[in-house]
Protein backbone atom coordinates (compact mmCIF):
# COMPACT_ATOMS: atom_id res chain seq x y z
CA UNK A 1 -21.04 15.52 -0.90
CA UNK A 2 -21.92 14.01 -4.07
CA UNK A 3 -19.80 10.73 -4.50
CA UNK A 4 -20.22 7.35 -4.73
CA UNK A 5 -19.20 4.53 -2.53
CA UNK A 6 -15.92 3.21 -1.61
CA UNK A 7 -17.19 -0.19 -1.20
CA UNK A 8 -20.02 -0.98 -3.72
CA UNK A 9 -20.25 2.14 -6.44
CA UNK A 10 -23.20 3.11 -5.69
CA UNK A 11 -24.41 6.64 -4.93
CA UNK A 12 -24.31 8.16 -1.28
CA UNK A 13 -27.32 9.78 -0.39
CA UNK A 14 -27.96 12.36 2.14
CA UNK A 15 -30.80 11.82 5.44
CA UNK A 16 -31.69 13.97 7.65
CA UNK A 17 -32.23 11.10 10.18
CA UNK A 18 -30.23 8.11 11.05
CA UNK A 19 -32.70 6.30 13.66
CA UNK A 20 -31.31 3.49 11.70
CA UNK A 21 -28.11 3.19 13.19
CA UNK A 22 -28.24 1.28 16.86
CA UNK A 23 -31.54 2.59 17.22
CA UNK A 24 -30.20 6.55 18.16
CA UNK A 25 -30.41 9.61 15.99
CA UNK A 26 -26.97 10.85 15.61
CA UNK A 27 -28.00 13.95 13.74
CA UNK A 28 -27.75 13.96 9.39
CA UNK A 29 -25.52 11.70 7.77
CA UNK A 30 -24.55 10.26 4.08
CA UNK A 31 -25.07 6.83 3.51
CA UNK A 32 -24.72 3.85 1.41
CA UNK A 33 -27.85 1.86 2.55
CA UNK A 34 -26.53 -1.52 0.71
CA UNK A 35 -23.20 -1.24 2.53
CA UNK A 36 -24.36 0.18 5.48
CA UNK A 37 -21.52 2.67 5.45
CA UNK A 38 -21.89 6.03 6.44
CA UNK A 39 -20.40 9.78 8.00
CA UNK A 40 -21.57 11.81 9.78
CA UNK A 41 -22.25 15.46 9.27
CA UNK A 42 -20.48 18.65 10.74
CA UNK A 43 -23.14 20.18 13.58
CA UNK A 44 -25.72 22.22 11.48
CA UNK A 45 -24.41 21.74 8.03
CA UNK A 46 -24.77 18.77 5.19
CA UNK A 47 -20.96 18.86 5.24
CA UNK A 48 -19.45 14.95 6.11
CA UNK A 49 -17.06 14.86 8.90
CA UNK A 50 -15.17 12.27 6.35
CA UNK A 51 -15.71 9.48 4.30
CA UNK A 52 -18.78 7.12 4.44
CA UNK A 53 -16.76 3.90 6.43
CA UNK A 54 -18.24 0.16 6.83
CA UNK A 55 -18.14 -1.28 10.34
CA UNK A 56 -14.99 -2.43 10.15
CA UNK A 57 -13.85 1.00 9.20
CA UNK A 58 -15.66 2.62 11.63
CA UNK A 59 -14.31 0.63 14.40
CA UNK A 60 -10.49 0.54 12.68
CA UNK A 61 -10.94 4.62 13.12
CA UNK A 62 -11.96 4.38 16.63
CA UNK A 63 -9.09 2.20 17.28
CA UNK A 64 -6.97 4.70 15.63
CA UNK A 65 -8.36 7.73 17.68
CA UNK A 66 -8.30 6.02 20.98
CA UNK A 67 -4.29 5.45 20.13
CA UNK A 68 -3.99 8.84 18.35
CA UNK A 69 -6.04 11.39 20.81
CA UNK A 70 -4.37 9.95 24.25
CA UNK A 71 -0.84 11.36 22.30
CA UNK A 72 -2.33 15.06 21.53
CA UNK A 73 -4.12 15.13 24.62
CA UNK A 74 -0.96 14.71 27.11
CA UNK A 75 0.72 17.64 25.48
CA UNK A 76 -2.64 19.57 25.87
CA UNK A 77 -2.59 18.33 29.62
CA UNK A 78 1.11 17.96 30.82
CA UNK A 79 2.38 20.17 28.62
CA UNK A 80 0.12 23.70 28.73
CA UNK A 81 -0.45 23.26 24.68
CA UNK A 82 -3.82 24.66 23.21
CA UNK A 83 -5.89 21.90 21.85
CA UNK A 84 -5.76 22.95 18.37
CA UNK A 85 -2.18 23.22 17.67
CA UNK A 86 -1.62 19.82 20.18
CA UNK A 87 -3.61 17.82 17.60
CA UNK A 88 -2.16 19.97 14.30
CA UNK A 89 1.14 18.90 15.49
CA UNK A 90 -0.33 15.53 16.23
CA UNK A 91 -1.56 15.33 12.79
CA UNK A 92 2.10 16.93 11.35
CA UNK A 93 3.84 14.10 13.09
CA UNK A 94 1.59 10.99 12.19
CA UNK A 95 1.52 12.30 8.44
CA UNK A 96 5.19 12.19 8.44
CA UNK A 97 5.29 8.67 10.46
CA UNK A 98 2.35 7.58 7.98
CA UNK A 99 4.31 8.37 4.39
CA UNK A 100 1.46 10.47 3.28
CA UNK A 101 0.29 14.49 2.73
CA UNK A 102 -0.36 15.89 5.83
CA UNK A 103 -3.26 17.84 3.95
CA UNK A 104 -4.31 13.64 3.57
CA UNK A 105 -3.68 12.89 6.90
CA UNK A 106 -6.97 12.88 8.99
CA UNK A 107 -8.43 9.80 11.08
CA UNK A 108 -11.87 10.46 9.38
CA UNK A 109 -10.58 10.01 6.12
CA UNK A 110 -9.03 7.13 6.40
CA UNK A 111 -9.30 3.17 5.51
CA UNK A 112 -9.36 0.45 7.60
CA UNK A 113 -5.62 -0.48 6.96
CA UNK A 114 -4.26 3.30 7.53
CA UNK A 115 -6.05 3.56 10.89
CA UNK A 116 -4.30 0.25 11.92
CA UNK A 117 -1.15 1.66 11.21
CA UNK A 118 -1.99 4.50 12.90
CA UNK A 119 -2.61 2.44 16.00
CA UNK A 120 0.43 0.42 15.58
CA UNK A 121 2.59 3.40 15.10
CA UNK A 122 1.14 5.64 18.44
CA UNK A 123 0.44 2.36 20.61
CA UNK A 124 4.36 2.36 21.70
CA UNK A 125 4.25 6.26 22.34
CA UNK A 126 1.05 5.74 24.29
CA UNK A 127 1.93 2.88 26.28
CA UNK A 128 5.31 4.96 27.52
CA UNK A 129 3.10 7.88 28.62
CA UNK A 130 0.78 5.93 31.11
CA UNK A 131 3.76 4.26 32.81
């Protein structure tokens, strides 16, 4: 990953530790220091899971898989579907809801005000299925 960030322009830089963050090592990550932003890294590889995201991106994307992940995961559970194409599906439907690519459309990749769309879209859905 060689790009700058979202927030302040400055280069990202790889570590191989983040002790930094809430005292825990969560494994490699890219950073902005300044910003404090950062992603994770797939398990084993230098490869980001997404984009480097400030706090209140960070917990914006939580919000938005909390919402998100309790849709895919009742078709996985009530419905016999594999995990995989549950969330593709999930992912097909959201980009469509959403206005965007679904090639664009992954939680990890997006910005504070996508994932609260993304919330306010599936909340409804979600709230119906734990009736």
């Amino acid at each position: 990953m060689t790009a700058n960030c979202q927030y302040c322009g400055l280069p990202v830089t790889f570590s191989q530790t983040s002790n930094h963050i809430h005292g825990r090592n969560y494994g490699p990550i890219w950073e902005c220091v300044p910003c404090a932003a950062y992603v994770g890294c797939h398990k084993g590889t230098t490869s980001a899971l997404g984009t480097v995201a400030n706090k209140a991106t960070r917990d914006a994307r939580q919000a938005a898989h909390k919402a998100f992940d309790g849709l895919w995961k009742c078709k996985v559970k009530y419905h016999g579907w594999k995990k995989q194409s549950a969330r593709g599906a999930g992912y097909k439907w959201l980009a469509k809801e959403l206005g965007i690519d679904v090639t664009k459309c992954h939680i990890a990749n997006f910005d504070e005000a996508t994932c609260l769309e993304a919330v306010r879209i599936c909340t409804p859905y979600l709230a119906k299925l734990v009736q």
